[in-house]
C-alpha atoms as a PDB file:
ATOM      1  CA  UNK A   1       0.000   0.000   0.000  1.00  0.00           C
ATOM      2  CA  UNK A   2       1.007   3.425  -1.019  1.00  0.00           C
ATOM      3  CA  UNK A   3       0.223   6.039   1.447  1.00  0.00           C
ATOM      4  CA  UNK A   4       0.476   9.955   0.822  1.00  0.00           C
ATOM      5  CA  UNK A   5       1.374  12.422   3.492  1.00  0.00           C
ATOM      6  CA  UNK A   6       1.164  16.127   3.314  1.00  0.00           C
ATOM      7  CA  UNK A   7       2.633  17.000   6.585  1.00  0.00           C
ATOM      8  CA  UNK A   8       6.002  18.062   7.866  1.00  0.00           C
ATOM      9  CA  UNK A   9       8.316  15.155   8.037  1.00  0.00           C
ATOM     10  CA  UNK A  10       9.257  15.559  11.300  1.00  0.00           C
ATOM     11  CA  UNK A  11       6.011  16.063  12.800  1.00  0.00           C
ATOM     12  CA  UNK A  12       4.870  12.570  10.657  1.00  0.00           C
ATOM     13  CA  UNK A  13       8.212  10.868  12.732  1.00  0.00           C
ATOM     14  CA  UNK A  14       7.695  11.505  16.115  1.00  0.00           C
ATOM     15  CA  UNK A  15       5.116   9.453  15.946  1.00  0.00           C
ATOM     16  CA  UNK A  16       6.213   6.571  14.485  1.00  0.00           C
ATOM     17  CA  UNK A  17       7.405   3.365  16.805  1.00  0.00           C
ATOM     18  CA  UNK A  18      10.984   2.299  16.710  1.00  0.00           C
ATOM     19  CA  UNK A  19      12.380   0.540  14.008  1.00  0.00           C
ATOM     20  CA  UNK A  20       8.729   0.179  12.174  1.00  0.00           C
ATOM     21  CA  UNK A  21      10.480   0.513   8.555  1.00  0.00           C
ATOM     22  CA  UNK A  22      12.770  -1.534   7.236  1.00  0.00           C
ATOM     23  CA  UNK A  23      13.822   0.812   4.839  1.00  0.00           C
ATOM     24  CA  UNK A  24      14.161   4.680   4.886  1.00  0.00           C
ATOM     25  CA  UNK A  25      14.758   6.012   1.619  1.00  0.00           C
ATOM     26  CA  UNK A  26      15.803   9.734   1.340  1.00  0.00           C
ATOM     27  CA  UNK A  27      16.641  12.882  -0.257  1.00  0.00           C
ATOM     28  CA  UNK A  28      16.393  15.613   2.150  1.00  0.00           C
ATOM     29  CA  UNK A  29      17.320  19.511   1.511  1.00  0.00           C
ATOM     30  CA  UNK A  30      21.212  19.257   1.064  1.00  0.00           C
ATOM     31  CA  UNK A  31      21.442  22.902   2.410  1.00  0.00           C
ATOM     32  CA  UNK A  32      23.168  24.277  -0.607  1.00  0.00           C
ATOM     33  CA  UNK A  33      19.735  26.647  -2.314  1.00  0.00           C
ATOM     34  CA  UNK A  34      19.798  24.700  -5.237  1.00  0.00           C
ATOM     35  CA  UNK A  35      17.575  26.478  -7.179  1.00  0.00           C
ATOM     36  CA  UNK A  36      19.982  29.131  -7.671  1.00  0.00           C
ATOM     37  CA  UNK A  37      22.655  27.236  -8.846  1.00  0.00           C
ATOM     38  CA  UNK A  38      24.000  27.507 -12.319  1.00  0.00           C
ATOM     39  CA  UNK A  39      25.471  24.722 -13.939  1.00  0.00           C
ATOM     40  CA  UNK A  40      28.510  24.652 -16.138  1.00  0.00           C
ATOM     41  CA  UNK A  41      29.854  28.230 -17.390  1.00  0.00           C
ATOM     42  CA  UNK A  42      26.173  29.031 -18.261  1.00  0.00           C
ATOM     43  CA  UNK A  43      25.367  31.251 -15.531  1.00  0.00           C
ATOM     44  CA  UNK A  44      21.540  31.484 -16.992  1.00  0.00           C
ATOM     45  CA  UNK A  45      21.489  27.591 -16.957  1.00  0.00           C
ATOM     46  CA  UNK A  46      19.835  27.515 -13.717  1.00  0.00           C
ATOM     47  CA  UNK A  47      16.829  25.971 -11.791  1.00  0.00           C
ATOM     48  CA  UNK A  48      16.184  29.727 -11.001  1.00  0.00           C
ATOM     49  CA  UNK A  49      16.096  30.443 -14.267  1.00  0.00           C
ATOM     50  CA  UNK A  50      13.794  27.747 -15.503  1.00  0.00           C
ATOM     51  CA  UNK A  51      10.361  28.807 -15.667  1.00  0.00           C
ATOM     52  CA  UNK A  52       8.920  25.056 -15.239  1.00  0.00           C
ATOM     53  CA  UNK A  53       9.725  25.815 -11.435  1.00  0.00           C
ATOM     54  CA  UNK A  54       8.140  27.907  -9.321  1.00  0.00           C
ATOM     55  CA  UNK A  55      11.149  29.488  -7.099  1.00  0.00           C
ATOM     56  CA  UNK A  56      11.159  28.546  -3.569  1.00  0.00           C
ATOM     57  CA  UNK A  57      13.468  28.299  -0.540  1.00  0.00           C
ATOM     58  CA  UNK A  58      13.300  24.955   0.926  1.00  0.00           C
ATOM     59  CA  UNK A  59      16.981  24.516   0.044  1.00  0.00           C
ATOM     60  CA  UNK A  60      18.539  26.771   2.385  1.00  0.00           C
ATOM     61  CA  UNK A  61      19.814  24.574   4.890  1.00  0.00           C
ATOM     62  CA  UNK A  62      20.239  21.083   5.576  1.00  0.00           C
ATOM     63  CA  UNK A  63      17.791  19.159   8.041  1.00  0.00           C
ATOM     64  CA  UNK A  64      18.254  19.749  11.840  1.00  0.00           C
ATOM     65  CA  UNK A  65      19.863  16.678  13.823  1.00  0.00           C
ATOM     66  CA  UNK A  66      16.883  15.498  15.478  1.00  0.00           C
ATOM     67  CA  UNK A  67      15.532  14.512  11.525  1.00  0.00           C
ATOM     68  CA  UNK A  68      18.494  12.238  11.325  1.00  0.00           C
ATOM     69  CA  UNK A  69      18.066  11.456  15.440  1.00  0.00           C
ATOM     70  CA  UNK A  70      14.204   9.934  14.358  1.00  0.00           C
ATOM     71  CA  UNK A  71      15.473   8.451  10.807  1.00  0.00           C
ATOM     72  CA  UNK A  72      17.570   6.323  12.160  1.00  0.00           C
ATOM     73  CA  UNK A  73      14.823   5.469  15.157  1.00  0.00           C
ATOM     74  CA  UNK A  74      12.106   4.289  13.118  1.00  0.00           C
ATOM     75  CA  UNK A  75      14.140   2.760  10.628  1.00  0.00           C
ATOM     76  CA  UNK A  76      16.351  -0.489   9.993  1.00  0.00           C
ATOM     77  CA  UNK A  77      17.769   0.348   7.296  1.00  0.00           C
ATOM     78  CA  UNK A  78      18.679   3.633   5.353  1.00  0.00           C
ATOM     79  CA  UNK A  79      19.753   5.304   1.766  1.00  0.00           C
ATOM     80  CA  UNK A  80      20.281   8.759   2.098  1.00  0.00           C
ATOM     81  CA  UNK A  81      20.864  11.429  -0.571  1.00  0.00           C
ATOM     82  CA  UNK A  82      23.378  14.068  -0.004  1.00  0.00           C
ATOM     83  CA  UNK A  83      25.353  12.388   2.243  1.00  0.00           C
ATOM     84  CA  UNK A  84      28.141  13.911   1.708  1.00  0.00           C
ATOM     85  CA  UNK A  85      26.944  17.863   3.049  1.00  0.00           C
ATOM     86  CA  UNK A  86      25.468  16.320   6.130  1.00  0.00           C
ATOM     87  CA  UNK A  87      27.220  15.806  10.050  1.00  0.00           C
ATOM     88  CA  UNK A  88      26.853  12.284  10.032  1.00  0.00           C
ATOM     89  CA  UNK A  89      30.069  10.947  11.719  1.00  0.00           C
ATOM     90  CA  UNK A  90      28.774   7.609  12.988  1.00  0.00           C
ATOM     91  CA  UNK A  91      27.184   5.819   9.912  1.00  0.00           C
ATOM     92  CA  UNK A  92      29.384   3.445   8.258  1.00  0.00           C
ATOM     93  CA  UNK A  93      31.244   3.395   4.537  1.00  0.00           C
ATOM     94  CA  UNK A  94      28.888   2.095   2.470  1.00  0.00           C
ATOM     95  CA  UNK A  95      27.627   4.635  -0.511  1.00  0.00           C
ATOM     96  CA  UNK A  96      25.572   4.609  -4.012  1.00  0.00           C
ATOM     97  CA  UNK A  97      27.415   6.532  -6.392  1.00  0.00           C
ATOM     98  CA  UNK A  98      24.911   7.767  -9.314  1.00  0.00           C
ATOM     99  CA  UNK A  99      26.624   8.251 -12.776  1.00  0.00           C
ATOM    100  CA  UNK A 100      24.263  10.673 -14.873  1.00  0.00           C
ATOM    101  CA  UNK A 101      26.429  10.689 -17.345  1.00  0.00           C
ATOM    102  CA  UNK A 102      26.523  13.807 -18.293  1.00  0.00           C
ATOM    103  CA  UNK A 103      29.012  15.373 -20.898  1.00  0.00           C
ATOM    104  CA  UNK A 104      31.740  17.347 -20.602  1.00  0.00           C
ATOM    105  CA  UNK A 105      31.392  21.178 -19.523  1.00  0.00           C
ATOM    106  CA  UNK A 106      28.243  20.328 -16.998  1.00  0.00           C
ATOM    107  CA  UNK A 107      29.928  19.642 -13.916  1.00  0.00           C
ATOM    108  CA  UNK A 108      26.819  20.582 -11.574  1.00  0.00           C
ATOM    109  CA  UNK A 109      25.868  17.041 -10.167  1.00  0.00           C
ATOM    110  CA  UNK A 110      27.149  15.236 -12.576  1.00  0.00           C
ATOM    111  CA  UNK A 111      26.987  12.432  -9.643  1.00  0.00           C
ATOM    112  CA  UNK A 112      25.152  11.839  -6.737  1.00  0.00           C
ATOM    113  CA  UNK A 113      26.250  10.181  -3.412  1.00  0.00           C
ATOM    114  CA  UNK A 114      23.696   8.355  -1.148  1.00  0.00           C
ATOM    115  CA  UNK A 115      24.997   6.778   2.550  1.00  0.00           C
ATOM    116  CA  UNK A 116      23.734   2.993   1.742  1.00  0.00           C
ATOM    117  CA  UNK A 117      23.657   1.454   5.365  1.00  0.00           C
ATOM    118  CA  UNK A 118      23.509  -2.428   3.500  1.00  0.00           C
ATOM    119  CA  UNK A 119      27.341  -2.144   2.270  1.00  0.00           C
ATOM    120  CA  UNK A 120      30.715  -1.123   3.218  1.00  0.00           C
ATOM    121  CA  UNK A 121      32.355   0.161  -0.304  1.00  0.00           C
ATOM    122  CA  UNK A 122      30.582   1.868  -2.256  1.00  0.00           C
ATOM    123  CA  UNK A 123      28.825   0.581  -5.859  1.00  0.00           C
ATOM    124  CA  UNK A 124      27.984   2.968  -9.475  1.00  0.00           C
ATOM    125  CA  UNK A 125      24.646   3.182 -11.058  1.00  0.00           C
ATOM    126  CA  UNK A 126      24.738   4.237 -14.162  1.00  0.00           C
ATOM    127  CA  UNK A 127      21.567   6.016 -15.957  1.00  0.00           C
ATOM    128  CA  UNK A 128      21.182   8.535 -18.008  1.00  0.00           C
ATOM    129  CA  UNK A 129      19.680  11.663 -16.529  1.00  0.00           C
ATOM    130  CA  UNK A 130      20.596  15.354 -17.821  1.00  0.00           C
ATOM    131  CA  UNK A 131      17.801  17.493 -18.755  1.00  0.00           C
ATOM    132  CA  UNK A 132      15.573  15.926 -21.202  1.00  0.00           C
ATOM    133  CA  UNK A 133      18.046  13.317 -21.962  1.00  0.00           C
ATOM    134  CA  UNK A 134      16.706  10.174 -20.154  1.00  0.00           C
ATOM    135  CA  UNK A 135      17.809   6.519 -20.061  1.00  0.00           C
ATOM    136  CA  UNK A 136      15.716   3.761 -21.816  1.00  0.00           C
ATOM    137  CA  UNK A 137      15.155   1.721 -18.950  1.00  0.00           C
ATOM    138  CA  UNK A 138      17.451  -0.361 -16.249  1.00  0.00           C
ATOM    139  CA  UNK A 139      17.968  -3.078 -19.025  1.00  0.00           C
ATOM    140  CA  UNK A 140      19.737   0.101 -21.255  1.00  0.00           C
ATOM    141  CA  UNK A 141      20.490   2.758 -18.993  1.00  0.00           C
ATOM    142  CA  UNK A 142      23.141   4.633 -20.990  1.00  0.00           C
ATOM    143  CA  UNK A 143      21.254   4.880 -23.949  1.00  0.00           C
ATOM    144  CA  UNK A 144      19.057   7.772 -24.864  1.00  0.00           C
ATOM    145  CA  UNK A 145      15.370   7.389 -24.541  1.00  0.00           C
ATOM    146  CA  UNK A 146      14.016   8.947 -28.020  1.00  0.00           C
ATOM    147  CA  UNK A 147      10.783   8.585 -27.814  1.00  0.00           C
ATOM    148  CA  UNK A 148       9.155  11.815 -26.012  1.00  0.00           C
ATOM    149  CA  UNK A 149       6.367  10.305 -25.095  1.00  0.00           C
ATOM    150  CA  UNK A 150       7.975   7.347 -22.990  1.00  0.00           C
ATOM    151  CA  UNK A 151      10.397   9.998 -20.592  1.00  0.00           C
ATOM    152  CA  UNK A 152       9.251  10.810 -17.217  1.00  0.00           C
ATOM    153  CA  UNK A 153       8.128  14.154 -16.978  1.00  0.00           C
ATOM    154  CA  UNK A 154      10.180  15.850 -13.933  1.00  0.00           C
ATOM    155  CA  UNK A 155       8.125  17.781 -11.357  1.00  0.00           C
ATOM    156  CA  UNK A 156      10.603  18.446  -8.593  1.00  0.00           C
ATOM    157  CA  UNK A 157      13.811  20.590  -9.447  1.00  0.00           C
ATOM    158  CA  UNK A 158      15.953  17.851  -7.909  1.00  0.00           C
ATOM    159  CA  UNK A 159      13.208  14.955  -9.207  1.00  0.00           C
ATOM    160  CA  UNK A 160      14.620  11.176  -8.904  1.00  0.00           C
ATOM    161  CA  UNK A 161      14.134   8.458 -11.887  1.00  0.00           C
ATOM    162  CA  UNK A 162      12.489   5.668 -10.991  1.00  0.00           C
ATOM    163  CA  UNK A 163      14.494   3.492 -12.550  1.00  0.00           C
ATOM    164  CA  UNK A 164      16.853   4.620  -9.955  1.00  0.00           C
ATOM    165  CA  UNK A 165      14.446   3.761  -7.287  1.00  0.00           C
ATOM    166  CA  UNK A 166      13.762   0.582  -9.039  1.00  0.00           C
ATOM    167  CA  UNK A 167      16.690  -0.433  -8.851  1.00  0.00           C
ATOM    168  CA  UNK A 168      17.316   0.285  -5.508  1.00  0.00           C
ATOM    169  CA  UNK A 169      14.756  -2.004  -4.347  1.00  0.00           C
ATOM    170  CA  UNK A 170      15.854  -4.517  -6.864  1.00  0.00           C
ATOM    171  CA  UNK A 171      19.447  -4.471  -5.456  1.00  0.00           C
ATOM    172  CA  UNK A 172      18.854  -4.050  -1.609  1.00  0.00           C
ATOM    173  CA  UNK A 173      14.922  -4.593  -0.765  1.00  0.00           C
ATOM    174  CA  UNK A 174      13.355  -8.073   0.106  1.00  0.00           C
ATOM    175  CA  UNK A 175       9.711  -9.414   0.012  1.00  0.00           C
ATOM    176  CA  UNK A 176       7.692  -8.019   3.026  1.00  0.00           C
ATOM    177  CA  UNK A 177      10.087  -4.627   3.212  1.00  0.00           C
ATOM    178  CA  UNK A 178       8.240  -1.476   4.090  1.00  0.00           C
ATOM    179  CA  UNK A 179      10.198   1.807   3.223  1.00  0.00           C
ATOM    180  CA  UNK A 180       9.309   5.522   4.345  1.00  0.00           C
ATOM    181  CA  UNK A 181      10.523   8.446   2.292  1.00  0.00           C
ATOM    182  CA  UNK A 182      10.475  11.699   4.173  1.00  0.00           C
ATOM    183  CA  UNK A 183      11.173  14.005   1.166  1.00  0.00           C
ATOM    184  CA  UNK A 184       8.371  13.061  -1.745  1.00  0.00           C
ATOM    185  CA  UNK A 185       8.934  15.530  -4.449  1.00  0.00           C
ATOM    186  CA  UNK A 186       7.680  14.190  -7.804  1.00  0.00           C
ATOM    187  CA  UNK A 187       6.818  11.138  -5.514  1.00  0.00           C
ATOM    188  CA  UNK A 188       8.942   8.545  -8.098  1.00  0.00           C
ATOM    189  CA  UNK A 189       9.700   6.491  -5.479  1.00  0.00           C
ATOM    190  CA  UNK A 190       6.051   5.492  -4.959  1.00  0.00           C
ATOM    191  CA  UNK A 191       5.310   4.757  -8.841  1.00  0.00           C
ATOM    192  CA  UNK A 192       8.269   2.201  -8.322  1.00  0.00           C
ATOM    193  CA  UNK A 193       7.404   0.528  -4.993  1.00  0.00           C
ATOM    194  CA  UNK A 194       3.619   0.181  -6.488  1.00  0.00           C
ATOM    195  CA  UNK A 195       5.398  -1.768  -9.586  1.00  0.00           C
ATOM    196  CA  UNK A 196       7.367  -3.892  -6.897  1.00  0.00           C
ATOM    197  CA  UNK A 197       4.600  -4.302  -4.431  1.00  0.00           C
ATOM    198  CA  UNK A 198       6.109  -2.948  -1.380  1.00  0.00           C
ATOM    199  CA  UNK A 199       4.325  -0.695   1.477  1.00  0.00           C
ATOM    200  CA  UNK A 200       5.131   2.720   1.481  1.00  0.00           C
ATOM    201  CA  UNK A 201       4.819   6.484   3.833  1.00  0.00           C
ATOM    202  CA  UNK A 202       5.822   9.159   1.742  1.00  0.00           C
ATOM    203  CA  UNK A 203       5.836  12.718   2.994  1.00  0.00           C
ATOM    204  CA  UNK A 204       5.527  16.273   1.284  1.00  0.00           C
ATOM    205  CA  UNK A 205       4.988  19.369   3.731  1.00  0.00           C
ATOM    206  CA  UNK A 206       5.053  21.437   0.301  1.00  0.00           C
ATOM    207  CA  UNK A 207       1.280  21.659  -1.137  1.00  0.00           C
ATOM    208  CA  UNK A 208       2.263  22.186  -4.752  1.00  0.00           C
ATOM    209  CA  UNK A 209       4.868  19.277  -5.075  1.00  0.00           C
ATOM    210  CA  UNK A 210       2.011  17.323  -2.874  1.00  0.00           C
ATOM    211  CA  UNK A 211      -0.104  18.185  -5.665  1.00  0.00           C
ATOM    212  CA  UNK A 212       1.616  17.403  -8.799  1.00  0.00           C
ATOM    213  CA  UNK A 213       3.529  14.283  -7.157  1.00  0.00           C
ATOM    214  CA  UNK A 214       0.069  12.877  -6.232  1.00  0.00           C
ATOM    215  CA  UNK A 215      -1.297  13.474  -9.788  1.00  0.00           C
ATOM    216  CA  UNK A 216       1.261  11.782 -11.305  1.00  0.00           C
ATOM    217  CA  UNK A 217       0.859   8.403  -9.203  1.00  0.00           C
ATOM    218  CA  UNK A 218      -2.589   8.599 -10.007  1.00  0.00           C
ATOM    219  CA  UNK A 219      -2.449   9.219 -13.563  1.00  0.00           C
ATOM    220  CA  UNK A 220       0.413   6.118 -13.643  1.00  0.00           C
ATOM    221  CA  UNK A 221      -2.696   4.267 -11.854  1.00  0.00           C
ATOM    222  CA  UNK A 222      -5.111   5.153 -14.658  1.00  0.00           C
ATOM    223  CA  UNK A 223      -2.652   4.188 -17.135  1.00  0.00           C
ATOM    224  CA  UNK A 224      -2.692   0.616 -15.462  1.00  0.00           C
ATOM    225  CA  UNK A 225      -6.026   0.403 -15.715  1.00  0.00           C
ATOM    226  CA  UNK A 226      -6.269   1.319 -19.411  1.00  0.00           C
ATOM    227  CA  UNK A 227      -3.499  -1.255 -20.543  1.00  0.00           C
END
């Protein structure tokens, strides 16, 4: 079961017993105000100064220490995006290391680091993912998907594939897993743990990404119907 949230993460936590997911599966504000980063020597090649988002300022800081304090509580297990600009000096070595592979001259997140707390060296997933250039599927991740109508449409500024959360739960999840992701966004992750059939809290405190991510799980829905 997939279940939508539209509260402040924190607030959704403290609540939650000890250890009652086996999975937490993150991506919380990095702390770096992302939206008004440029990439590459472009200065105008920014999130700020693409009008598909709406500018906001939930990237200002990173997440106080009692959200890590309760992650770690009510979870077994955790991924967590951004590890690498957080205080978190007691987790172990383990890491995801996501290859967008992008070209030369973009070198604005041209990987991404996750703290995986299943390993101790740390693995590459390679997809593509720079701007409307999209990988085919997990099966051909490095080559471009061309047809327009196939490629995820992106809804969060720092919006996740789910072939990259797909994957994830291929690689580390096991039947009877539930996961909780405290940062929804485009709400990916719940399109892929529907496909895989595992239980799911996602939270979004903001109402427009709550909006749009919801929409898009239900219009995936709809589309299962159909076909």
């Amino acid at each position: 079961m997939i279940n939508f949230h539209e509260i402040d993460n924190l607030k959704f936590m403290e609540k939650v017993p000890d250890k009652f997911y086996s999975w937490a599966i993150v991506d919380p504000e990095w702390g770096i105000d992302i939206t008004n980063q440029s990439m590459g020597s472009n200065s105008k090649n920014s999130l700020a100064n693409n009008k598909k988002y709406n500018k906001k300022n939930w990237d200002k800081k990173p997440p106080p220490k009692k959200y890590f304090d309760e992650l770690f509580r009510i979870s077994e297990n955790q991924i967590i995006w951004g590890v690498d600009y957080f205080d978190l000096p007691n987790i172990g070595n383990g890491r995801i290391k996501w290859n967008k592979l992008k070209p030369k001259g973009i070198s604005f997140n041209n990987f991404e680091i996750a703290y995986c707390s299943a390993i101790e060296t740390e693995i590459e997933f390679k997809y593509l993912w720079n701007g409307m250039q999209q990988g085919i599927s997990l099966m051909n991740p490095e080559k471009q998907q061309g047809n327009h109508k196939l490629k995820e449409k992106k809804i969060h500024p720092t919006h996740k594939p789910i072939n990259l959360y797909l994957w994830i739960m291929i690689n580390f999840l096991k039947k009877g897993d539930n996961i909780i992701d405290t940062n929804g966004g485009g709400m990916s992750i719940a399109i892929a743990a529907d496909k895989l059939g595992y239980d799911l809290d996602v939270c979004e405190n903001d109402p427009e990404y709550f909006k749009l991510g919801t929409a898009a799980y239900s219009n995936y829905k709809q589309q299962l119907t159909l076909f």
